[in-house]
N, C-alpha and C. Protein backbone atom coordinates (compact mmCIF):
# COMPACT_ATOMS: atom_id res chain seq x y z
N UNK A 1 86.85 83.72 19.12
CA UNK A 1 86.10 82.53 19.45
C UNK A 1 86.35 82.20 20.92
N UNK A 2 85.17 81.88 21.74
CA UNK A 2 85.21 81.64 22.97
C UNK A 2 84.93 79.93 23.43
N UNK A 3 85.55 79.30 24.80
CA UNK A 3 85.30 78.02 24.64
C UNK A 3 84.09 78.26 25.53
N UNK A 4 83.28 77.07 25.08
CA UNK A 4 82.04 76.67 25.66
C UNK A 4 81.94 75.55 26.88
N UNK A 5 81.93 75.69 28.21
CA UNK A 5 81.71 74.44 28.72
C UNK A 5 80.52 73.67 28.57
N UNK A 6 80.70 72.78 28.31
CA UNK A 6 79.46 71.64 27.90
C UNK A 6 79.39 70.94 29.24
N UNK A 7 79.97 70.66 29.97
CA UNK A 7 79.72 69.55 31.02
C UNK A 7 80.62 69.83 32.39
N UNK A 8 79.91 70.16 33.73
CA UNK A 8 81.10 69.92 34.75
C UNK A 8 80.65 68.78 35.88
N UNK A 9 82.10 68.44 36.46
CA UNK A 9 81.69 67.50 37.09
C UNK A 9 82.78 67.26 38.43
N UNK A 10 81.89 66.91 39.31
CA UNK A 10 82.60 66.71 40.99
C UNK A 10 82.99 65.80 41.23
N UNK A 11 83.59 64.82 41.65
CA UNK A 11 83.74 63.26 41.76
C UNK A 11 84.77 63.05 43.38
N UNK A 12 84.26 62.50 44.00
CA UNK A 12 85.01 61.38 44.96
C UNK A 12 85.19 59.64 44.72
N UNK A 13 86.05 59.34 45.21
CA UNK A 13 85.93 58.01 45.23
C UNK A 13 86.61 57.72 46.72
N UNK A 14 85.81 56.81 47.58
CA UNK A 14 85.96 56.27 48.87
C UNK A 14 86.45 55.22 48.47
N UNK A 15 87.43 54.46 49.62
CA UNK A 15 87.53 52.79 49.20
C UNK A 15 87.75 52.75 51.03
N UNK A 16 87.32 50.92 51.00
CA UNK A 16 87.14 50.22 51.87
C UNK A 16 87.89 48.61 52.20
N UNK A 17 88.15 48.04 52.96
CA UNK A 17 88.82 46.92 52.95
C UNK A 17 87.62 45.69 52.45
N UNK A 18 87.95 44.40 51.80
CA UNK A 18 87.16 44.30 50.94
C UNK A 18 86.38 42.85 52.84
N UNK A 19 85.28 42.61 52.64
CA UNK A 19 84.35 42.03 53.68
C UNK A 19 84.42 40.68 53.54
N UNK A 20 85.40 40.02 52.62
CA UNK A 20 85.23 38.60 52.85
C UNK A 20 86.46 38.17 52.71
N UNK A 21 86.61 36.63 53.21
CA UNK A 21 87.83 35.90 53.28
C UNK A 21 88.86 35.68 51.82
N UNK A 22 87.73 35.88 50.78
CA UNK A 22 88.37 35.48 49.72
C UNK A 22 89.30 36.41 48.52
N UNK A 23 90.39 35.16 48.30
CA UNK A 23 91.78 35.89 47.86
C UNK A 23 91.48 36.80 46.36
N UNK A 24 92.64 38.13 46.32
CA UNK A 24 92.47 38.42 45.14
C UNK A 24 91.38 39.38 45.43
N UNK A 25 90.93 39.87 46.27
CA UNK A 25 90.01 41.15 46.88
C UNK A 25 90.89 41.97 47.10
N UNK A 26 90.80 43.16 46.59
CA UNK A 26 91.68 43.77 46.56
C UNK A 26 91.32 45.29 47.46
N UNK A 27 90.08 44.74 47.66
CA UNK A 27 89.12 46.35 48.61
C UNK A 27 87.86 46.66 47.37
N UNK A 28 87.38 47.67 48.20
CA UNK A 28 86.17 47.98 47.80
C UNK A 28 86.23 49.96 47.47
N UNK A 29 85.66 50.00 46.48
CA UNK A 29 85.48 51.18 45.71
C UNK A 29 83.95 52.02 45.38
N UNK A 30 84.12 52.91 45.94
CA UNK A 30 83.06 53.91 45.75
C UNK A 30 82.98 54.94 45.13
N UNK A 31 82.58 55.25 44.01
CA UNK A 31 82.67 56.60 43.55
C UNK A 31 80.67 57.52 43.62
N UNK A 32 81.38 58.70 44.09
CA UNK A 32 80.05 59.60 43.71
C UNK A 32 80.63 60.49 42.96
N UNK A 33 79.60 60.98 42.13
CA UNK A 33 79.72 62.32 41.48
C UNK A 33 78.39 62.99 41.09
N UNK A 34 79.20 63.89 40.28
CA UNK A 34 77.74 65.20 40.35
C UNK A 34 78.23 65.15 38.84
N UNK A 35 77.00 65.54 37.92
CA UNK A 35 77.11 65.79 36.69
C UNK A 35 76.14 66.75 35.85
N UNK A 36 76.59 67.73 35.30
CA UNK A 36 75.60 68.99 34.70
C UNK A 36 76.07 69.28 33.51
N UNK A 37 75.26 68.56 32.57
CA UNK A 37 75.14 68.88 31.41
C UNK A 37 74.48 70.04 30.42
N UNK A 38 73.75 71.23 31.75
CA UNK A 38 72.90 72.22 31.50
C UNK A 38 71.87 72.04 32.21
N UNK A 39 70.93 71.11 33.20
CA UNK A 39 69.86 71.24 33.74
C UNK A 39 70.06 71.22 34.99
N UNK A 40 70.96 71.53 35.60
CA UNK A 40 71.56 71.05 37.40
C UNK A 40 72.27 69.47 37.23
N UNK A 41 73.01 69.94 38.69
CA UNK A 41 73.45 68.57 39.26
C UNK A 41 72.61 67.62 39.04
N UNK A 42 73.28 66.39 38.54
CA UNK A 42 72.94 64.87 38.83
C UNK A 42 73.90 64.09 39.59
N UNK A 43 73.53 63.79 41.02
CA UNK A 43 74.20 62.78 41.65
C UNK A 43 73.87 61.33 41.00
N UNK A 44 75.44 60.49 40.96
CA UNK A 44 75.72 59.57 40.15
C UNK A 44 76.60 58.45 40.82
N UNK A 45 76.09 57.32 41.62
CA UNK A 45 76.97 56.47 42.28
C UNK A 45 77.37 55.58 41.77
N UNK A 46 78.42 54.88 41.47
CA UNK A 46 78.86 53.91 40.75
C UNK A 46 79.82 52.89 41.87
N UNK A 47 79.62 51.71 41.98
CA UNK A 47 80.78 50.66 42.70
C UNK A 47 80.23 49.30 42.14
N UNK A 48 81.43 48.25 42.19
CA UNK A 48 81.19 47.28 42.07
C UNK A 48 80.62 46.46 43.01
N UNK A 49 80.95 47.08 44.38
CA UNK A 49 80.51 46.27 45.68
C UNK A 49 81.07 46.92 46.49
N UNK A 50 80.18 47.69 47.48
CA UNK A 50 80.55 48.38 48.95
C UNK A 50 79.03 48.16 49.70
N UNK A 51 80.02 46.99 51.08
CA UNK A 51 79.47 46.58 51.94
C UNK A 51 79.39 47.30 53.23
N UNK A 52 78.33 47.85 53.74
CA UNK A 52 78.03 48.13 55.15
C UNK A 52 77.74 47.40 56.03
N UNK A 53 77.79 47.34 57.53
CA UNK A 53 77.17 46.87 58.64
C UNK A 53 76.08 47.86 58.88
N UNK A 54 75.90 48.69 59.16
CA UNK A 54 74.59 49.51 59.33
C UNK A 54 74.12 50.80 58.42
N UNK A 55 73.54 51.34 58.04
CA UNK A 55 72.78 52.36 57.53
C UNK A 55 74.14 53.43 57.64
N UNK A 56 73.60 53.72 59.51
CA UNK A 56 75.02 54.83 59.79
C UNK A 56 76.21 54.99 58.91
N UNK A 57 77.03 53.84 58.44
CA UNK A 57 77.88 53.95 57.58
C UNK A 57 77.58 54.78 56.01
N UNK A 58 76.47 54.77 55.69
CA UNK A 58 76.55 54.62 54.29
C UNK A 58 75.98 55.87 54.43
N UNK A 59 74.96 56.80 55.22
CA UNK A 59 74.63 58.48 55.86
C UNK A 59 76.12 58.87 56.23
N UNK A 60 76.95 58.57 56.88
CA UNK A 60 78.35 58.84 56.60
C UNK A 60 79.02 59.38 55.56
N UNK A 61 79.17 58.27 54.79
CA UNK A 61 79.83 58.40 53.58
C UNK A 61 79.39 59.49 52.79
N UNK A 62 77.64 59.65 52.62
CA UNK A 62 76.74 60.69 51.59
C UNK A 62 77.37 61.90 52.43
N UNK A 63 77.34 61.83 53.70
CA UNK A 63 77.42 63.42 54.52
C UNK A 63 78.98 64.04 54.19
N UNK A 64 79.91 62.99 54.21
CA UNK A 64 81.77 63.55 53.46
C UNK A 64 81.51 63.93 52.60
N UNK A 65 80.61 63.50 51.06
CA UNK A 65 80.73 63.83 50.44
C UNK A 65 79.96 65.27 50.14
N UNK A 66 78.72 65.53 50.49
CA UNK A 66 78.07 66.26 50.47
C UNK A 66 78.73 67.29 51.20
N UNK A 67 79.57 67.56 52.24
CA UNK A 67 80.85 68.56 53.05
C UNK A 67 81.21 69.11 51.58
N UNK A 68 82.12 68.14 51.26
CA UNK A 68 82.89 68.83 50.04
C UNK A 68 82.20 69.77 49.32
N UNK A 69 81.24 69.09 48.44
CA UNK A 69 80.43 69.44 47.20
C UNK A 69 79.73 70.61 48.02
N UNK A 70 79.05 70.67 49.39
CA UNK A 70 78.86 72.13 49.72
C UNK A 70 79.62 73.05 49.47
N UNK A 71 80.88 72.77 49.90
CA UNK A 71 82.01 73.58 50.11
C UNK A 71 82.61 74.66 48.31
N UNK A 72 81.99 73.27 47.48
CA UNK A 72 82.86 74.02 46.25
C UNK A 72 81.50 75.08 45.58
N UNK A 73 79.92 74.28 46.38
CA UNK A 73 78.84 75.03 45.39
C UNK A 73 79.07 76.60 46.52
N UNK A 74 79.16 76.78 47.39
CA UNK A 74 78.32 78.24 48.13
C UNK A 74 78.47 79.67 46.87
């Protein structure tokens, strides 16, 4: 008997200092991932709250991650 993979999956999580004065912020959390259940990758973002000042930041963030995830698909 052989095992079957059913599901793989890539994941980062970024974090950030959290953008406002108020206490009990503890920072800010980003996760991406990739998920293939058999039909290709599905990119999958999940956070409770990640704040940018411009665009640039957040093409940033997609481009680290997308480095990696190149790096493990070639």
């Amino acid at each position: 008997m052989s095992a079957e993979i059913l599901r793989t999956e890539f994941k980062l999580t970024f974090s950030q200092e959290n953008d406002s004065c108020e206490s009990g912020d503890d920072g800010q959390f980003l996760t991406i991932r990739t998920e293939d259940a058999g039909g290709g990758d599905f990119f999958i973002i999940k956070t409770k709250r990640w704040a940018i000042n411009n665009i640039d930041e957040m093409i940033e963030t997609l481009n680290q991650f997308k480095e990696k995830y190149d790096k493990l698909n070639k």
